[in-house]
PDB file of N, CA and C in Angstrom:
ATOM      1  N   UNK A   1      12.772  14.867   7.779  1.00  0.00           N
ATOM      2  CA  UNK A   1      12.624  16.187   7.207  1.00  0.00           C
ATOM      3  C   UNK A   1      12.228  17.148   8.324  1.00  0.00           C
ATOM      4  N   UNK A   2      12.886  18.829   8.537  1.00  0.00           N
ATOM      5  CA  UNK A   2      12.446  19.492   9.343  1.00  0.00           C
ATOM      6  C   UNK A   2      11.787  20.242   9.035  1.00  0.00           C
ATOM      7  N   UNK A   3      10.546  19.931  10.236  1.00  0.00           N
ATOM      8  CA  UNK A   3       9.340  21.089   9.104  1.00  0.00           C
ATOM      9  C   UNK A   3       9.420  22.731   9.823  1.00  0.00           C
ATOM     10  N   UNK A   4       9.319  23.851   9.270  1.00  0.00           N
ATOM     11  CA  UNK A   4       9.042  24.983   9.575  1.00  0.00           C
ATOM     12  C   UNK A   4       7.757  25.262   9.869  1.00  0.00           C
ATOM     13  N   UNK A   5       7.878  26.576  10.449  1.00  0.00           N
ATOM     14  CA  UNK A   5       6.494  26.942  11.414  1.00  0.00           C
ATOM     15  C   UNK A   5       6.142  27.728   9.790  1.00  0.00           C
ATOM     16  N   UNK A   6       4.398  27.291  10.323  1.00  0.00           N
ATOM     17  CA  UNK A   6       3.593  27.911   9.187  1.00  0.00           C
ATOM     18  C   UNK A   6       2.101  27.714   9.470  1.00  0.00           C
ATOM     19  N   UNK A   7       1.080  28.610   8.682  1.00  0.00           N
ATOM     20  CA  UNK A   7      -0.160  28.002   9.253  1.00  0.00           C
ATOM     21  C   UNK A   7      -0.914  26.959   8.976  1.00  0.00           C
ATOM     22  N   UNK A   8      -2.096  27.103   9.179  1.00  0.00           N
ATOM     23  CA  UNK A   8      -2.671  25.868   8.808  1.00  0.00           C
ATOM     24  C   UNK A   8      -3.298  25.681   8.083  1.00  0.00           C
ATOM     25  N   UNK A   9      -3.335  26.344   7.196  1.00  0.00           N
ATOM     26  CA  UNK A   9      -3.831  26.170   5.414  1.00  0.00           C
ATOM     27  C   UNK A   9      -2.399  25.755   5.146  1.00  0.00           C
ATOM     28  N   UNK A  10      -1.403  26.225   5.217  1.00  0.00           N
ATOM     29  CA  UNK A  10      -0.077  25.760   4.559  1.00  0.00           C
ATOM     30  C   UNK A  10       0.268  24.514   5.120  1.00  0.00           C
ATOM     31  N   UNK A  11      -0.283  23.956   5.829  1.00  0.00           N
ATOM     32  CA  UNK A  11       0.366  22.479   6.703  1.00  0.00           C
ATOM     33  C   UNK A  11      -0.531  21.834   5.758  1.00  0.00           C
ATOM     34  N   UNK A  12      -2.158  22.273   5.360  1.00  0.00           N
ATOM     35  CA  UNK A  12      -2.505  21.400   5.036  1.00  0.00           C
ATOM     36  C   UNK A  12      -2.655  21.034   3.260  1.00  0.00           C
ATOM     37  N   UNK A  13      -2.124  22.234   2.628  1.00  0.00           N
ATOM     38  CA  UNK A  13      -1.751  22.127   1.423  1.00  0.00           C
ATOM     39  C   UNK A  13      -0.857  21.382   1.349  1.00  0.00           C
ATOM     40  N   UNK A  14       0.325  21.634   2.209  1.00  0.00           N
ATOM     41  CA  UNK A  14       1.592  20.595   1.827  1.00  0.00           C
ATOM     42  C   UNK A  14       1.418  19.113   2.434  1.00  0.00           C
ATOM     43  N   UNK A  15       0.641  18.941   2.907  1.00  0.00           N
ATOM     44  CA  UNK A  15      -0.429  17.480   3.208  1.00  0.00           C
ATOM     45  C   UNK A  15      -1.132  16.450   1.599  1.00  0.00           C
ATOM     46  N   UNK A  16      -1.927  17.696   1.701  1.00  0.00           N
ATOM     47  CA  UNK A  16      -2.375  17.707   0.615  1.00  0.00           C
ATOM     48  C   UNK A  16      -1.396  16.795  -1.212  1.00  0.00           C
ATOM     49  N   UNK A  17      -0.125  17.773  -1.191  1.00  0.00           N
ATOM     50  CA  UNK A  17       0.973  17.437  -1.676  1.00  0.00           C
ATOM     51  C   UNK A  17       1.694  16.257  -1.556  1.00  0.00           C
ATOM     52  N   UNK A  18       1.686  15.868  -0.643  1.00  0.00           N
ATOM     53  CA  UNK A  18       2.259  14.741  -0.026  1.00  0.00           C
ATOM     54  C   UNK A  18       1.561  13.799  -0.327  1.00  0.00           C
ATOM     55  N   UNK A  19       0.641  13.185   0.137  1.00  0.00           N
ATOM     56  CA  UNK A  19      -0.437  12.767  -0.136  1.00  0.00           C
ATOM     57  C   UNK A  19      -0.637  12.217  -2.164  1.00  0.00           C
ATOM     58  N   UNK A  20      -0.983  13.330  -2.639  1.00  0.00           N
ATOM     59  CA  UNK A  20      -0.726  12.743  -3.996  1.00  0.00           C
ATOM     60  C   UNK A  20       0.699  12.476  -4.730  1.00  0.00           C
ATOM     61  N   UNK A  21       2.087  12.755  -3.621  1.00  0.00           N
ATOM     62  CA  UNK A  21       3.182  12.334  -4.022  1.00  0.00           C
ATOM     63  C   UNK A  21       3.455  10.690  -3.684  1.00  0.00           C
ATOM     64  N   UNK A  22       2.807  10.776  -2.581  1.00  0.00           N
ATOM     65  CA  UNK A  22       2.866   9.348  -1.845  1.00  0.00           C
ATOM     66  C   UNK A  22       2.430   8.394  -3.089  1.00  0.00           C
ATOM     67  N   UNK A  23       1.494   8.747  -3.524  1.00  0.00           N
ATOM     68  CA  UNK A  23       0.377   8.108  -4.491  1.00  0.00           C
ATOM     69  C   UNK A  23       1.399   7.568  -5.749  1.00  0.00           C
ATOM     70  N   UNK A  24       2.183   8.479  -6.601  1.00  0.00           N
ATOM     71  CA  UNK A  24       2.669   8.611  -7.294  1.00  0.00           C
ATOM     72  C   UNK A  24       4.134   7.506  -7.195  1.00  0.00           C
ATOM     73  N   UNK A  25       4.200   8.126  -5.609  1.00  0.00           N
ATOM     74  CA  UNK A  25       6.030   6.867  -5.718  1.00  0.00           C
ATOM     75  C   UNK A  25       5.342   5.177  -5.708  1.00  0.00           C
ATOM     76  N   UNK A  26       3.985   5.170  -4.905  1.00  0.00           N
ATOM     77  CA  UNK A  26       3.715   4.044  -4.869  1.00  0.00           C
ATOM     78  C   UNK A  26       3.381   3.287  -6.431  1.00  0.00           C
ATOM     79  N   UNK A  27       3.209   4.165  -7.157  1.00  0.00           N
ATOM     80  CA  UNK A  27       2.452   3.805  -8.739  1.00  0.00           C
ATOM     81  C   UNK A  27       4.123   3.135  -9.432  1.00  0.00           C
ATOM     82  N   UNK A  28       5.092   4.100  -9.377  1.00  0.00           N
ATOM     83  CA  UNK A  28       6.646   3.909  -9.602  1.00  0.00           C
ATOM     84  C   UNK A  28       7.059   3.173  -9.356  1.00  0.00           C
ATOM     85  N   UNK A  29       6.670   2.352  -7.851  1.00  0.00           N
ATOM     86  CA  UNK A  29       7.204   1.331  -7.369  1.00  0.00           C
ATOM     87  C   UNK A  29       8.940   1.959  -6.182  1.00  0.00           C
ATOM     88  N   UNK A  30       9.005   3.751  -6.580  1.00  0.00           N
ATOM     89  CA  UNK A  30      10.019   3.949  -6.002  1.00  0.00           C
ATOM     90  C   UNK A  30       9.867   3.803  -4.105  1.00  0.00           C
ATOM     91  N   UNK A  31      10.386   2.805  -3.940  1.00  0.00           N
ATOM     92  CA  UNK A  31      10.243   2.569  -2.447  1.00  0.00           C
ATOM     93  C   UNK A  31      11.129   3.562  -1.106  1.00  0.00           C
ATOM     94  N   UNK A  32      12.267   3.930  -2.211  1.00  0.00           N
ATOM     95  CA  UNK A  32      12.995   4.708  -1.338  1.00  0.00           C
ATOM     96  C   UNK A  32      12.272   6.215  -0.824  1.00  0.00           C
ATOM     97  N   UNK A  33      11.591   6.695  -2.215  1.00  0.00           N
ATOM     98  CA  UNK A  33      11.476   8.086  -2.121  1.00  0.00           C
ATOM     99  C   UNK A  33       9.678   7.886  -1.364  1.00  0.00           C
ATOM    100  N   UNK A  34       9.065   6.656  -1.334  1.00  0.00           N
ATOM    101  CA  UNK A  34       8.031   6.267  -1.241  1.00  0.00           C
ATOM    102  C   UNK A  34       7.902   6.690   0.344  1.00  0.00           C
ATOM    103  N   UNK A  35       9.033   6.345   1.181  1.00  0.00           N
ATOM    104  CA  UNK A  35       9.644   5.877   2.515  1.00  0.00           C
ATOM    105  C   UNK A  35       9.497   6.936   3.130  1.00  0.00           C
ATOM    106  N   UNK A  36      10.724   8.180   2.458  1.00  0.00           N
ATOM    107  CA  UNK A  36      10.613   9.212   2.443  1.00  0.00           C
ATOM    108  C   UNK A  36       8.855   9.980   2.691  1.00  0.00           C
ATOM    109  N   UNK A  37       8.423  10.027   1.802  1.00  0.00           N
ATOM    110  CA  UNK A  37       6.648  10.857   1.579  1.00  0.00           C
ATOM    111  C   UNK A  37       6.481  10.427   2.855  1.00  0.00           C
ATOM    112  N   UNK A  38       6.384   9.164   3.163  1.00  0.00           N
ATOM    113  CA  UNK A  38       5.210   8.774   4.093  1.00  0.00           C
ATOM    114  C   UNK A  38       6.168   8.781   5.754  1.00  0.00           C
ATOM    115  N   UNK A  39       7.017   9.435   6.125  1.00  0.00           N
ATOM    116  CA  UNK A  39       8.144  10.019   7.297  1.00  0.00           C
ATOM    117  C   UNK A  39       7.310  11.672   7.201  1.00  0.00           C
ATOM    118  N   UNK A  40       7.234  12.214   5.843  1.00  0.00           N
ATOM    119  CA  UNK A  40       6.956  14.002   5.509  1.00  0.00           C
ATOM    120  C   UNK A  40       5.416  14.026   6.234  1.00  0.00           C
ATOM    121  N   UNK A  41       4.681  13.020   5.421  1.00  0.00           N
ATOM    122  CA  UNK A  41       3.022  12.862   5.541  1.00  0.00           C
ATOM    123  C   UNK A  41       3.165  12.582   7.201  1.00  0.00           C
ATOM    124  N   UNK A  42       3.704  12.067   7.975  1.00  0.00           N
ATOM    125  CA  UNK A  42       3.700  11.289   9.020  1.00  0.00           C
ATOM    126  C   UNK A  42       4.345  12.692  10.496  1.00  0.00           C
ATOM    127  N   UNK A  43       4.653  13.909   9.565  1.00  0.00           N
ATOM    128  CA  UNK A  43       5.046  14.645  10.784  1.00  0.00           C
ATOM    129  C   UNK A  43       4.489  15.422  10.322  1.00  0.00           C
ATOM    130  N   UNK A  44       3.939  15.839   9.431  1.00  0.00           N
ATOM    131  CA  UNK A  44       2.163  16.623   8.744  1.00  0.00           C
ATOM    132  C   UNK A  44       1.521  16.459   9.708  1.00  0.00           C
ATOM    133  N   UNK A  45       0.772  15.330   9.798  1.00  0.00           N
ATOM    134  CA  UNK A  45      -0.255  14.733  10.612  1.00  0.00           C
ATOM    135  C   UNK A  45      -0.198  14.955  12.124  1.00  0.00           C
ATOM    136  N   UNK A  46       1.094  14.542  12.419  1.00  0.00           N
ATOM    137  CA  UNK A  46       1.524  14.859  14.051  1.00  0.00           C
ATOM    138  C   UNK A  46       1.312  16.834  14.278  1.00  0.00           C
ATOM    139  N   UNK A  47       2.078  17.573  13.485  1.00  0.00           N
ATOM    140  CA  UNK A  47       1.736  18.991  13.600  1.00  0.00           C
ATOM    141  C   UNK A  47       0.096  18.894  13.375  1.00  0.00           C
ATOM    142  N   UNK A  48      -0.386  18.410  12.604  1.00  0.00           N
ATOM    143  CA  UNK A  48      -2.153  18.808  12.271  1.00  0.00           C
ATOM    144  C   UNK A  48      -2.429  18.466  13.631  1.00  0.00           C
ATOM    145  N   UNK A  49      -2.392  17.291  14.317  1.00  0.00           N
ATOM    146  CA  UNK A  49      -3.423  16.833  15.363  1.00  0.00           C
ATOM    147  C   UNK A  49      -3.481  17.598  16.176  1.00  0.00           C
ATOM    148  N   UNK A  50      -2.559  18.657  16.294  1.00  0.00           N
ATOM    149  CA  UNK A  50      -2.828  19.746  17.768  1.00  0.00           C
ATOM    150  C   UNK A  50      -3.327  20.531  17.341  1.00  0.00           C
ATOM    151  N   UNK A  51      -4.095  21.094  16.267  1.00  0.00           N
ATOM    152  CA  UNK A  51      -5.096  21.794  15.522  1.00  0.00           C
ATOM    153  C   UNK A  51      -6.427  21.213  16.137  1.00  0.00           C
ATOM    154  N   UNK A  52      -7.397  22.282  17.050  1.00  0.00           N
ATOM    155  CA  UNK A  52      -8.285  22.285  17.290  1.00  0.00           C
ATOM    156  C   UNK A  52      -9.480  22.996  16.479  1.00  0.00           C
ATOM    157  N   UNK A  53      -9.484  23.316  15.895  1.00  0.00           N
ATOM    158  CA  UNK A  53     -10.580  23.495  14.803  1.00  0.00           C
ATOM    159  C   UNK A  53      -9.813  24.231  13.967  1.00  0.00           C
ATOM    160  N   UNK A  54     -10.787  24.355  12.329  1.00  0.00           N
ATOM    161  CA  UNK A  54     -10.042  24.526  11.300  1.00  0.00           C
ATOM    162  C   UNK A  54     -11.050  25.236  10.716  1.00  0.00           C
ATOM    163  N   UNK A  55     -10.645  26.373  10.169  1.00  0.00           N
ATOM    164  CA  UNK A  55     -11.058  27.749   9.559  1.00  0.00           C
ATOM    165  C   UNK A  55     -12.304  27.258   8.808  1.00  0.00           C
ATOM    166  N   UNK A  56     -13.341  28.008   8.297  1.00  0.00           N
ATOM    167  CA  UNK A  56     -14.224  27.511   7.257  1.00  0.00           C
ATOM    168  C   UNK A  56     -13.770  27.014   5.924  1.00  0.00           C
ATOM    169  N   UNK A  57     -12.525  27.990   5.466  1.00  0.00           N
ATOM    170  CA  UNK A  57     -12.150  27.801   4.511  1.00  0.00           C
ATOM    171  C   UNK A  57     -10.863  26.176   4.061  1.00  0.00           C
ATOM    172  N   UNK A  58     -10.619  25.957   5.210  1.00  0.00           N
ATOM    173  CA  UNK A  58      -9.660  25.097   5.330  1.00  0.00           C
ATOM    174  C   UNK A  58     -10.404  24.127   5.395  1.00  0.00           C
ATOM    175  N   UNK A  59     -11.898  23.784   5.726  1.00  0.00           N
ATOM    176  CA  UNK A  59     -13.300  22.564   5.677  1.00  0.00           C
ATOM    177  C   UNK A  59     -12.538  21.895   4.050  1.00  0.00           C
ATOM    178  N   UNK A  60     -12.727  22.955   3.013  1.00  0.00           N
ATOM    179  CA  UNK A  60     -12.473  22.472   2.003  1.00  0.00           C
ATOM    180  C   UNK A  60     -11.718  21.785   1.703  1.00  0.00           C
ATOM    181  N   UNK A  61     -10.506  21.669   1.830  1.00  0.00           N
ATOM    182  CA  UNK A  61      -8.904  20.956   2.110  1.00  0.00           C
ATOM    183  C   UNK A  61      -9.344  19.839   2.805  1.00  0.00           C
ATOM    184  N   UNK A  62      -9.609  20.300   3.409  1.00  0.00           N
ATOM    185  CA  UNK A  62      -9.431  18.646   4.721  1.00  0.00           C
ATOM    186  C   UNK A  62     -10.538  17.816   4.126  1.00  0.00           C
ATOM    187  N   UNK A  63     -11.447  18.400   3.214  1.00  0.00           N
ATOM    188  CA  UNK A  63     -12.471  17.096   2.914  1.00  0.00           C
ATOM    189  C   UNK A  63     -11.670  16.231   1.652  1.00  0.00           C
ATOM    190  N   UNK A  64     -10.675  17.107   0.835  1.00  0.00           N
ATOM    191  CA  UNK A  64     -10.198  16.860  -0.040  1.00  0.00           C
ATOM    192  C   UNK A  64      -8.794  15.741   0.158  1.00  0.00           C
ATOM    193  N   UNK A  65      -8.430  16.253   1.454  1.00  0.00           N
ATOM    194  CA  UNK A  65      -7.063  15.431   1.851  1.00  0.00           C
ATOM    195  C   UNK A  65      -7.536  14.395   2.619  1.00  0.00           C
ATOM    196  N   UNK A  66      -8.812  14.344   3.095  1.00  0.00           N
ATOM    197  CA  UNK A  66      -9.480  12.525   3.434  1.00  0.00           C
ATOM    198  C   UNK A  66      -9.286  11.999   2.332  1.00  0.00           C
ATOM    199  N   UNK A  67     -10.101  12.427   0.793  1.00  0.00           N
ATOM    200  CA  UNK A  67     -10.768  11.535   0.193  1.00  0.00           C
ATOM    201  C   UNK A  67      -9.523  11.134  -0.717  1.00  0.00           C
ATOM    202  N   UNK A  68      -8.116  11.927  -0.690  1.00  0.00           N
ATOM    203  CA  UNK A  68      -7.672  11.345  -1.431  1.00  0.00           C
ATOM    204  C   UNK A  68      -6.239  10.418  -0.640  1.00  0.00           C
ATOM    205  N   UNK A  69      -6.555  10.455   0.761  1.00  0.00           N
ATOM    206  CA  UNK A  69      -5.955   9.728   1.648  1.00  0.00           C
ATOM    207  C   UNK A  69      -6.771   8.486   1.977  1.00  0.00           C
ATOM    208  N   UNK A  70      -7.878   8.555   1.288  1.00  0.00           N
ATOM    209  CA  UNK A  70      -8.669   7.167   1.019  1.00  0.00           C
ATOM    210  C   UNK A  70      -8.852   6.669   0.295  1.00  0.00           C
ATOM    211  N   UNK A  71      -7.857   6.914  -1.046  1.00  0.00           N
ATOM    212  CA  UNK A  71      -7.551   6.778  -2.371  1.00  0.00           C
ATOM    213  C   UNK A  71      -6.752   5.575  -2.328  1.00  0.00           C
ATOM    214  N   UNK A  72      -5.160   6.352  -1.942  1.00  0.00           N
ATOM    215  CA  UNK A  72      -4.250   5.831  -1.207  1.00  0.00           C
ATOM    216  C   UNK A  72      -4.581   4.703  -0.618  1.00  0.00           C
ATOM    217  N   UNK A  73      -5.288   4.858   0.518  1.00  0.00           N
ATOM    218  CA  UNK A  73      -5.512   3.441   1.505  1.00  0.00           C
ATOM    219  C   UNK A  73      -5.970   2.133   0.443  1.00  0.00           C
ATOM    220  N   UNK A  74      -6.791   2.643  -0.081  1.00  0.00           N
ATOM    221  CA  UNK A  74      -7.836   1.749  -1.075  1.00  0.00           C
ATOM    222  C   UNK A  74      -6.366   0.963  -2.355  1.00  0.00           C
ATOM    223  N   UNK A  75      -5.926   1.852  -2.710  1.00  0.00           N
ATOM    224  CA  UNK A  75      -4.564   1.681  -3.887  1.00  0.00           C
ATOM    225  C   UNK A  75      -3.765   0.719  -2.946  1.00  0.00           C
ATOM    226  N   UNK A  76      -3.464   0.626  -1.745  1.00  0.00           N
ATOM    227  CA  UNK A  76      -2.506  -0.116  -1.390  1.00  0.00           C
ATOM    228  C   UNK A  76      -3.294  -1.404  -0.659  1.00  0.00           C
ATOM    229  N   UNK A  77      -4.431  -1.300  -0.612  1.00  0.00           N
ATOM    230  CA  UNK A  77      -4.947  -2.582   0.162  1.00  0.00           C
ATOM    231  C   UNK A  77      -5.590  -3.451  -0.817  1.00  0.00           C
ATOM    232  N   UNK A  78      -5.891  -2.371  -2.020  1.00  0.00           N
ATOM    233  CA  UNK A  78      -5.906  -3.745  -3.259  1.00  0.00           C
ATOM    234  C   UNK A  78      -4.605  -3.801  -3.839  1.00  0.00           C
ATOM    235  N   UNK A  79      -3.609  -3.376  -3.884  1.00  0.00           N
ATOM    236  CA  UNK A  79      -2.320  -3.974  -4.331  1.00  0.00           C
ATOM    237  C   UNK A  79      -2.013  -5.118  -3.298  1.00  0.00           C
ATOM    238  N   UNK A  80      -2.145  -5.016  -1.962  1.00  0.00           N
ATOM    239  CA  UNK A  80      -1.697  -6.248  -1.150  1.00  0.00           C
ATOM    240  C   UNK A  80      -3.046  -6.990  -1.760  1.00  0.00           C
ATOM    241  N   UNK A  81      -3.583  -7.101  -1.577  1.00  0.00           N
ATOM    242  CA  UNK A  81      -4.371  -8.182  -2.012  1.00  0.00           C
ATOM    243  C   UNK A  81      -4.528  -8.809  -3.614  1.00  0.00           C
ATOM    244  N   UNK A  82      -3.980  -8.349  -4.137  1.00  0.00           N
ATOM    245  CA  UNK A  82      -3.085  -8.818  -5.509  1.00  0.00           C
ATOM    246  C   UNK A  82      -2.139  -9.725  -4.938  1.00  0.00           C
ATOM    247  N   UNK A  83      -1.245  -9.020  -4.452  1.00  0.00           N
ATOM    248  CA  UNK A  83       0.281  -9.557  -3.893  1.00  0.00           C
ATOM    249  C   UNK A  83      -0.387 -10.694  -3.267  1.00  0.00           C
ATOM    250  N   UNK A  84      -0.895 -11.312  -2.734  1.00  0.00           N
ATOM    251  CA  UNK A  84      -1.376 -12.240  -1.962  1.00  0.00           C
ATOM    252  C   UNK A  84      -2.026 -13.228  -2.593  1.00  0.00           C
ATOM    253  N   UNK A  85      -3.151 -13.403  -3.501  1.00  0.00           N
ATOM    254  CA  UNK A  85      -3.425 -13.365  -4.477  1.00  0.00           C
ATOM    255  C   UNK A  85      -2.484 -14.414  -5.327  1.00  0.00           C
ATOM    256  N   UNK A  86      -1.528 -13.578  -6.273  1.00  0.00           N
ATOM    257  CA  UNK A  86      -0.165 -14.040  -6.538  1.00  0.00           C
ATOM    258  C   UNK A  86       0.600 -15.018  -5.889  1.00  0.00           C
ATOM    259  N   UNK A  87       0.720 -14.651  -4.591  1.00  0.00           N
ATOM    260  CA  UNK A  87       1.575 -15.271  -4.040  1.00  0.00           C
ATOM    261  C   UNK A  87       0.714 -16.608  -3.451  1.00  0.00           C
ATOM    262  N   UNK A  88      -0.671 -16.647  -3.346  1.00  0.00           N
ATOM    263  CA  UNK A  88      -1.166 -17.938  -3.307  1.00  0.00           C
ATOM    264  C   UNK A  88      -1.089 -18.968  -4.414  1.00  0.00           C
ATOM    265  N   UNK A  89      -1.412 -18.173  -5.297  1.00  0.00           N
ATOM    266  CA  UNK A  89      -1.396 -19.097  -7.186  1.00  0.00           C
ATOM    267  C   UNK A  89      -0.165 -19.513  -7.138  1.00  0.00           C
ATOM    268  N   UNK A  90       1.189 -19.180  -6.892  1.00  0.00           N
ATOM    269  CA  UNK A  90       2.227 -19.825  -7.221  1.00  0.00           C
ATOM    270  C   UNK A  90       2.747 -21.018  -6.279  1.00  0.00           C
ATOM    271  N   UNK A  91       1.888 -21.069  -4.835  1.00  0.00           N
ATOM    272  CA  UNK A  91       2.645 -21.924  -4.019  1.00  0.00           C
ATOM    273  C   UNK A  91       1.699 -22.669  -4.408  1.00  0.00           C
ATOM    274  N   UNK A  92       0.430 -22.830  -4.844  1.00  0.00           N
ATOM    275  CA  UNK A  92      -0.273 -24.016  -5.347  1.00  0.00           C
ATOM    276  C   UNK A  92       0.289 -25.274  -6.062  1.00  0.00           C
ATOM    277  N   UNK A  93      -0.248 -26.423  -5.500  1.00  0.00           N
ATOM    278  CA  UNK A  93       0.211 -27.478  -6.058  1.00  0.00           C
ATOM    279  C   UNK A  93      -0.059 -27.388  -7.758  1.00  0.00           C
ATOM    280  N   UNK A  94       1.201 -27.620  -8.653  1.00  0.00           N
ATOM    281  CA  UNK A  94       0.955 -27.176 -10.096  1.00  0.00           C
ATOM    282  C   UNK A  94       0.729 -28.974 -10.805  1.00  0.00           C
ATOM    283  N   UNK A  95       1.406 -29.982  -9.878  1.00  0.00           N
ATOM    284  CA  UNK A  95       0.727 -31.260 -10.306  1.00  0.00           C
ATOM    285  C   UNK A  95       0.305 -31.626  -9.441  1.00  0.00           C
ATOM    286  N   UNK A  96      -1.125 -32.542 -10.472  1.00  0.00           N
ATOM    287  CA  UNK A  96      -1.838 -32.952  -9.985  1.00  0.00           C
ATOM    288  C   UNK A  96      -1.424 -34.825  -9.355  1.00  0.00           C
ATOM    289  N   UNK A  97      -2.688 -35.088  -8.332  1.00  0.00           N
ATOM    290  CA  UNK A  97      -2.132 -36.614  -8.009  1.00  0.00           C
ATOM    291  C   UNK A  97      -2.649 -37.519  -9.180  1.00  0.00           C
ATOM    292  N   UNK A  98      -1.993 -38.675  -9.570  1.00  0.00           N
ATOM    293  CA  UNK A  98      -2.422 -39.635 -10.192  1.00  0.00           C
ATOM    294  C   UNK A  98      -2.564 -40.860 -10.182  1.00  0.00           C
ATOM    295  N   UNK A  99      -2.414 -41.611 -10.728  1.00  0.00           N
ATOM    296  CA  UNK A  99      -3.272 -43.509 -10.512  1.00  0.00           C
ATOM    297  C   UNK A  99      -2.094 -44.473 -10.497  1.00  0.00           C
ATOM    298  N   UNK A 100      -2.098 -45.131  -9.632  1.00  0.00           N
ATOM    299  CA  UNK A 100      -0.709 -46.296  -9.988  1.00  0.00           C
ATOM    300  C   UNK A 100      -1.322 -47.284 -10.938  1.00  0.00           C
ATOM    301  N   UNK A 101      -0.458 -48.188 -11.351  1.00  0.00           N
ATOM    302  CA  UNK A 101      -1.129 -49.446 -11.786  1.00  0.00           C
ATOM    303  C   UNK A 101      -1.999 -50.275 -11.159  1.00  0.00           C
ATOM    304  N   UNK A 102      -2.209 -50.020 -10.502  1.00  0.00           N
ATOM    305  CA  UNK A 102      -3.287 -50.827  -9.815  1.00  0.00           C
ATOM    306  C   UNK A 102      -4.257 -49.909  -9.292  1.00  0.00           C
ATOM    307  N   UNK A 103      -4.737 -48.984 -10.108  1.00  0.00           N
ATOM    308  CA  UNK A 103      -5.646 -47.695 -10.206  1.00  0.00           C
ATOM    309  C   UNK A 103      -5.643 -46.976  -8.674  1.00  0.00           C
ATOM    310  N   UNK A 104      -4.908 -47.214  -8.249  1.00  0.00           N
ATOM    311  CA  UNK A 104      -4.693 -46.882  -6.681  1.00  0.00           C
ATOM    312  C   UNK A 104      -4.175 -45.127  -6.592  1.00  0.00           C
ATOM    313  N   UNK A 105      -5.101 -44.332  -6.174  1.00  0.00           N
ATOM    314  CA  UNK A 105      -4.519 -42.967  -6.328  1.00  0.00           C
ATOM    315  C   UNK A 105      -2.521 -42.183  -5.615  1.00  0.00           C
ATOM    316  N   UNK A 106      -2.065 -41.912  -6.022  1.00  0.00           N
ATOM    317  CA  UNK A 106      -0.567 -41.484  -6.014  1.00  0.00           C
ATOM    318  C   UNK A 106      -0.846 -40.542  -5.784  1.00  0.00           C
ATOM    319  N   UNK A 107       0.058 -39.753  -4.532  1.00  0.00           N
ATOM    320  CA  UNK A 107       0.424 -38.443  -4.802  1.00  0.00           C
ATOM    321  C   UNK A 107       1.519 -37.945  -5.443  1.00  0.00           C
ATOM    322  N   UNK A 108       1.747 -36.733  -5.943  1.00  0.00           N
ATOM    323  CA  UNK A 108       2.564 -36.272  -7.024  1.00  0.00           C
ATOM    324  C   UNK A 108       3.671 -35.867  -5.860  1.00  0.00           C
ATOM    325  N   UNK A 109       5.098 -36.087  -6.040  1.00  0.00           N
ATOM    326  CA  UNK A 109       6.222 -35.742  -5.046  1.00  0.00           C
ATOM    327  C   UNK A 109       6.336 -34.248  -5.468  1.00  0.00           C
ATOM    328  N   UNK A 110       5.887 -33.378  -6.437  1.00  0.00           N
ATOM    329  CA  UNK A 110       5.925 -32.379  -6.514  1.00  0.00           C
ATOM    330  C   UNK A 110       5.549 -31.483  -5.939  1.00  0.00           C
ATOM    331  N   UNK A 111       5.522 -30.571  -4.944  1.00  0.00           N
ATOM    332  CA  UNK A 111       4.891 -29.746  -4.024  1.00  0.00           C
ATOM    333  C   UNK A 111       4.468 -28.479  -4.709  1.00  0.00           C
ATOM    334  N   UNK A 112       5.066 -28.090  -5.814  1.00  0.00           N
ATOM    335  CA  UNK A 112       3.923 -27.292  -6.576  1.00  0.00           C
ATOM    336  C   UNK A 112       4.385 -25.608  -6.712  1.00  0.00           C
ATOM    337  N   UNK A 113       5.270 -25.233  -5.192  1.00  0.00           N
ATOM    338  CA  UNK A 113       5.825 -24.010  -5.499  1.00  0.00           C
ATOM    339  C   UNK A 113       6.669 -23.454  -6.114  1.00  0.00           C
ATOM    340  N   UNK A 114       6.068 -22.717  -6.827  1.00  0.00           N
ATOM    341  CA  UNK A 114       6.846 -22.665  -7.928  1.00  0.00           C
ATOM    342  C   UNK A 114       7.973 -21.303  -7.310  1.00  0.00           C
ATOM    343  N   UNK A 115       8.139 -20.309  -6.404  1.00  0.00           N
ATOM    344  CA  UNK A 115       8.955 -19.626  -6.192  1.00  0.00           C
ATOM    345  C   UNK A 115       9.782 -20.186  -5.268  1.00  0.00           C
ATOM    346  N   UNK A 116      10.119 -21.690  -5.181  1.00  0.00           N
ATOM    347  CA  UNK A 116      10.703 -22.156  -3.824  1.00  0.00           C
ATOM    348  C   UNK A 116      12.006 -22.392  -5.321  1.00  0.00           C
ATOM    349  N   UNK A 117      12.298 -22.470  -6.396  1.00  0.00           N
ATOM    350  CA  UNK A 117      13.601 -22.432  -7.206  1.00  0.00           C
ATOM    351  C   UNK A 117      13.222 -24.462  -7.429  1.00  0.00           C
ATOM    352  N   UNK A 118      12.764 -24.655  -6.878  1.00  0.00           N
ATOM    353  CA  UNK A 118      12.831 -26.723  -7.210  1.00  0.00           C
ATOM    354  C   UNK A 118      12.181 -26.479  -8.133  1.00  0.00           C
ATOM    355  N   UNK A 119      12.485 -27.451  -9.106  1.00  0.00           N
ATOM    356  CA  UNK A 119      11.286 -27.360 -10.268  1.00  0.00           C
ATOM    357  C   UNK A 119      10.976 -29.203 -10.221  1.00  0.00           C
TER     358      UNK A 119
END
């Protein structure tokens, strides 16, 4: 996306924007448009960083576009850790070992993952 010249209340409103759009594709699951936000958010940030101080009034914004850029962070680092989570429970062994006839413990030839398609 090409961004136009503008100041820096407007860089950081449309930050701001971004930011709770990001939020939103991630909730959707839309990955494409998700991709997108975070390329927009990602040349936001690059224009912000050559901003050497920021108006009194713009304090306000920027405390607002941390906390909800730490929203975000928080939303996606407990979704991976779901995903992980998940993805441990299913490769778990689902049988257990058992006893031969001669009470001698067996292991089960079943390996347990269940997303590997073997059942």
């Amino acid at each position: 996306m090409i961004m136009t010249a503008g100041t820096t209340h407007e860089y950081l409103i449309r930050l701001h924007n971004v930011i709770l759009k990001e939020r939103e594709n991630a909730k959707a699951l839309d990955m494409e448009s998700l991709a997108r936000t975070m390329q927009e958010k990602e040349e936001l940030i690059q224009i912000l960083a050559h901003m050497k101080e920021l108006d009194d009034e713009d304090k306000e914004i920027a405390g607002i576009i941390r906390h909800e850029n730490r929203r975000n962070a928080y939303l996606f680092k407990a979704t991976l850790g779901w995903i992980r989570e998940t993805m441990e429970f299913f490769g778990k062994r689902t049988v257990t070992s058992g006893y031969s006839a001669n009470a001698g413990m067996v292991n089960s030839k079943v390996n347990g993952r269940l997303l590997s398609g073997q059942v």
